[in-house]
N, C-alpha and C. Protein backbone atom coordinates (compact mmCIF):
# COMPACT_ATOMS: atom_id res chain seq x y z
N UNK A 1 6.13 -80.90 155.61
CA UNK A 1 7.50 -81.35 155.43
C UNK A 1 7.57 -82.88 155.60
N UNK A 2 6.87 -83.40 156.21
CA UNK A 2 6.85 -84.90 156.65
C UNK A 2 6.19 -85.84 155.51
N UNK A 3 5.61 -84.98 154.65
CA UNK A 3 5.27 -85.86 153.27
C UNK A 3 6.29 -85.72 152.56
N UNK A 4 6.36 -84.50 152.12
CA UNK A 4 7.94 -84.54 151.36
C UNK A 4 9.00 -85.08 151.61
N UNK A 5 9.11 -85.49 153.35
CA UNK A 5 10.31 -86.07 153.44
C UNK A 5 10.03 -87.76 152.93
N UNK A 6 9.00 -88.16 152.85
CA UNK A 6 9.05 -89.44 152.57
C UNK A 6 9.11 -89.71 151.55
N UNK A 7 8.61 -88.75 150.28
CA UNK A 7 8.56 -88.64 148.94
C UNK A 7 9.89 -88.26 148.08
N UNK A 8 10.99 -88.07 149.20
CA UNK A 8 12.51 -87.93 148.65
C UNK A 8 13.37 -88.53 149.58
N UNK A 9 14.21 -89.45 148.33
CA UNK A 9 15.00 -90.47 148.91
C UNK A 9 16.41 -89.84 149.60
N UNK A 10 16.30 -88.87 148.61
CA UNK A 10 18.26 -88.58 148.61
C UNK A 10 18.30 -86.58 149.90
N UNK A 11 17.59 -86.91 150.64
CA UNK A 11 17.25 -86.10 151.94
C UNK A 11 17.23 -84.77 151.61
N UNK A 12 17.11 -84.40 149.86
CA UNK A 12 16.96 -83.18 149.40
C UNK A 12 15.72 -82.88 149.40
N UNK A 13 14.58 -81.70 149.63
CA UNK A 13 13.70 -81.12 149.42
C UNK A 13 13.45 -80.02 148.76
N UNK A 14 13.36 -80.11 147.43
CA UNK A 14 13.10 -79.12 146.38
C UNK A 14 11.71 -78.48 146.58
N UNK A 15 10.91 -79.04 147.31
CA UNK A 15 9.11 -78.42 147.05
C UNK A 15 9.26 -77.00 148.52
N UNK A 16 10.09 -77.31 149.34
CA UNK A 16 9.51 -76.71 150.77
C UNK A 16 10.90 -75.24 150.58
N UNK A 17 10.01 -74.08 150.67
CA UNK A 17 11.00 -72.65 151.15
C UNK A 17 12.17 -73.15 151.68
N UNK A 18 12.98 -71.76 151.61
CA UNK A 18 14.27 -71.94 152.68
C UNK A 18 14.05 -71.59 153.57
N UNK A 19 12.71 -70.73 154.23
CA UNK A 19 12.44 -70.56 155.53
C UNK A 19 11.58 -71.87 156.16
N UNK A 20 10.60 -72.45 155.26
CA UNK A 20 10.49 -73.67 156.13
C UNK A 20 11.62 -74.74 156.41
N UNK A 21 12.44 -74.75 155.33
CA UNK A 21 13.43 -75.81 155.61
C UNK A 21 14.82 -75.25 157.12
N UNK A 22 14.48 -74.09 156.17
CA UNK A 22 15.44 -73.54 157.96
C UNK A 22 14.98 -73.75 159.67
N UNK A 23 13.55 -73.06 159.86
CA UNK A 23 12.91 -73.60 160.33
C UNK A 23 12.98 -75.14 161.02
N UNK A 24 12.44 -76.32 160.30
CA UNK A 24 12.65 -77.71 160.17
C UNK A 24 14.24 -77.44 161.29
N UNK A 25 14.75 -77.13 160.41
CA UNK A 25 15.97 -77.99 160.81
C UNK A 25 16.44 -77.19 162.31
N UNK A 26 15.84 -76.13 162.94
CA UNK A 26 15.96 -75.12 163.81
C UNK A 26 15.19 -75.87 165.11
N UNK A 27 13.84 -76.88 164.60
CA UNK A 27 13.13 -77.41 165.58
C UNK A 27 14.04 -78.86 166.15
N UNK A 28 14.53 -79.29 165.22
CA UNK A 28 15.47 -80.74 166.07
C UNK A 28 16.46 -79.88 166.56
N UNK A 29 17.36 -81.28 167.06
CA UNK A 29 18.57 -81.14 167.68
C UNK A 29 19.05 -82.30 168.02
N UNK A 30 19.93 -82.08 169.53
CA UNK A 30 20.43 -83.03 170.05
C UNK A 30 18.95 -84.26 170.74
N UNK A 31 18.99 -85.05 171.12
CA UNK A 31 17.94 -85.60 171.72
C UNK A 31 16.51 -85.31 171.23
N UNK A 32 16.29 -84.79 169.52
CA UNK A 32 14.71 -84.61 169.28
C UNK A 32 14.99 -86.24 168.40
N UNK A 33 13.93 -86.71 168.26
CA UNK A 33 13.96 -88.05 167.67
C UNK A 33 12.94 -87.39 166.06
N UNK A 34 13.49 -87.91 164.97
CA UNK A 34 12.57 -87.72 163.67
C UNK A 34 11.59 -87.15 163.97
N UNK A 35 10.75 -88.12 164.74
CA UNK A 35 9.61 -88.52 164.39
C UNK A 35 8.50 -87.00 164.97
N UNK A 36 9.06 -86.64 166.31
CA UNK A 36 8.97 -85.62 167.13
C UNK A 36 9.40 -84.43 166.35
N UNK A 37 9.97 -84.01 165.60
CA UNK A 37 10.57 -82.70 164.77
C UNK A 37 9.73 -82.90 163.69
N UNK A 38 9.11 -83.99 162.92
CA UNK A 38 8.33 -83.73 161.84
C UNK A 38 7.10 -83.44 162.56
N UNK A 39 6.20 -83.97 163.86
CA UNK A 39 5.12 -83.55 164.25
C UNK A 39 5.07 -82.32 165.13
N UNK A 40 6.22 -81.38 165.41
CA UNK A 40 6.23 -80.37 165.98
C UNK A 40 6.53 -79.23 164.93
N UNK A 41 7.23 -79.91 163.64
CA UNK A 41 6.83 -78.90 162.44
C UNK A 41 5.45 -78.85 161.76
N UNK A 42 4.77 -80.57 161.95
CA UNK A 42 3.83 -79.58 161.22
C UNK A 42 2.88 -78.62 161.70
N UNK A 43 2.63 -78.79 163.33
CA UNK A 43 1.59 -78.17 163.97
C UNK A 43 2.05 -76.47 163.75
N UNK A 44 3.52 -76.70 163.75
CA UNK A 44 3.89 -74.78 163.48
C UNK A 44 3.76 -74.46 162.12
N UNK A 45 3.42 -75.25 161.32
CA UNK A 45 3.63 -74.63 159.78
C UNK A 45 2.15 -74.58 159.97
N UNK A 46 0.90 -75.78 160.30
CA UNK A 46 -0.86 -75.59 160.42
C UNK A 46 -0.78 -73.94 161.25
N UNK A 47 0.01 -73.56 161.96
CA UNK A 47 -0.10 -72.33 162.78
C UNK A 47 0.17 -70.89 161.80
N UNK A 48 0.75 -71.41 160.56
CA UNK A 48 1.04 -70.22 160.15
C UNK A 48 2.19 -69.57 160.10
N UNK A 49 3.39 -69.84 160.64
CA UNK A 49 4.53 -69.25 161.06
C UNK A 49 5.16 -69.03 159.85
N UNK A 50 4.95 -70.31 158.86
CA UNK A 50 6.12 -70.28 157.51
C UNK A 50 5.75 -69.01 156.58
N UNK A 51 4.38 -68.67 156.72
CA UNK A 51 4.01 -68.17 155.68
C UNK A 51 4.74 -66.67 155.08
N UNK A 52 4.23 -66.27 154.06
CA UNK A 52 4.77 -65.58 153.71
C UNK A 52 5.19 -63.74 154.23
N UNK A 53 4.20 -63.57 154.90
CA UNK A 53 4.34 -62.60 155.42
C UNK A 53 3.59 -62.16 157.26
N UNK A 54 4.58 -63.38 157.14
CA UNK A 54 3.87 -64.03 159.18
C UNK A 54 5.57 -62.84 159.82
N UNK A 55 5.36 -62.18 161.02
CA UNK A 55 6.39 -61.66 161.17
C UNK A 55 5.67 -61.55 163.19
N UNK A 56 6.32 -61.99 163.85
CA UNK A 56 6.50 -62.60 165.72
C UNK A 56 6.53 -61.09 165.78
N UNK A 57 5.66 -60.41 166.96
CA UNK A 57 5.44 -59.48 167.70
C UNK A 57 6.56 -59.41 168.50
N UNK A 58 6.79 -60.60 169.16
CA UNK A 58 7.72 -60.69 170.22
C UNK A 58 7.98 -62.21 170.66
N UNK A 59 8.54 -62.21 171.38
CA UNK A 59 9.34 -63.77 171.78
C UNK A 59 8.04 -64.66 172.73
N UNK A 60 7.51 -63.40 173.35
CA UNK A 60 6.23 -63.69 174.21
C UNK A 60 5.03 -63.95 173.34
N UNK A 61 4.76 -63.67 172.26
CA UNK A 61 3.45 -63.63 171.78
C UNK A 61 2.97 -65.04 171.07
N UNK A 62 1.84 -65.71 171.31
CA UNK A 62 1.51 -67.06 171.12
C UNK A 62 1.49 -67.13 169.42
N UNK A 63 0.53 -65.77 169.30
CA UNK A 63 -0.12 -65.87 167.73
C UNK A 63 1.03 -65.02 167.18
N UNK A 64 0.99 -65.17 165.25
CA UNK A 64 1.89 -64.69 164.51
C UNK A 64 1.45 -63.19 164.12
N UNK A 65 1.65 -62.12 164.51
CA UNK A 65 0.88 -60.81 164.13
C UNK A 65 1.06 -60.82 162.40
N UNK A 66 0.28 -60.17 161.54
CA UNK A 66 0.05 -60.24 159.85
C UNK A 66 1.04 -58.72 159.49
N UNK A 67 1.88 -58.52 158.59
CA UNK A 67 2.52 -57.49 158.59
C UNK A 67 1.61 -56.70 157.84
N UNK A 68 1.74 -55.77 158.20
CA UNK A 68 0.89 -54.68 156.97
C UNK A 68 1.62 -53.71 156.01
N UNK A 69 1.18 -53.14 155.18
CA UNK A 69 1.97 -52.18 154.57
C UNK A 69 0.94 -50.83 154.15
């Protein structure tokens, strides 16, 4: 997300999901500074979380369990 954000002027991102962009915008807040929300997204998107069929065991669990079917 932190390349794309530099690669678009007008703060739209056409390349990135609506779950990463939801995401993104789920990690700032009050008191996160830019710079800190783009390097704490990318280490969670290198983790896997965005992907497509990444689905949290639980609130406790470090790693993303793989859904199966």
């Amino acid at each position: 997300m932190t390349q794309l954000a530099d690669d678009d002027d007008d703060f739209v991102c056409t390349q990135a999901t609506l779950k990463e962009q939801v995401g993104f915008c789920l990690l700032g807040g009050f008191g996160i500074t830019a710079e800190m929300n783009h390097a704490v997204y990318d280490k969670v998107h290198l983790a896997g979380v965005f992907g497509k069929r990444t689905v949290l065991r639980s609130a406790g669990d470090r790693a993303p369990a793989q859904r199966t079917r």
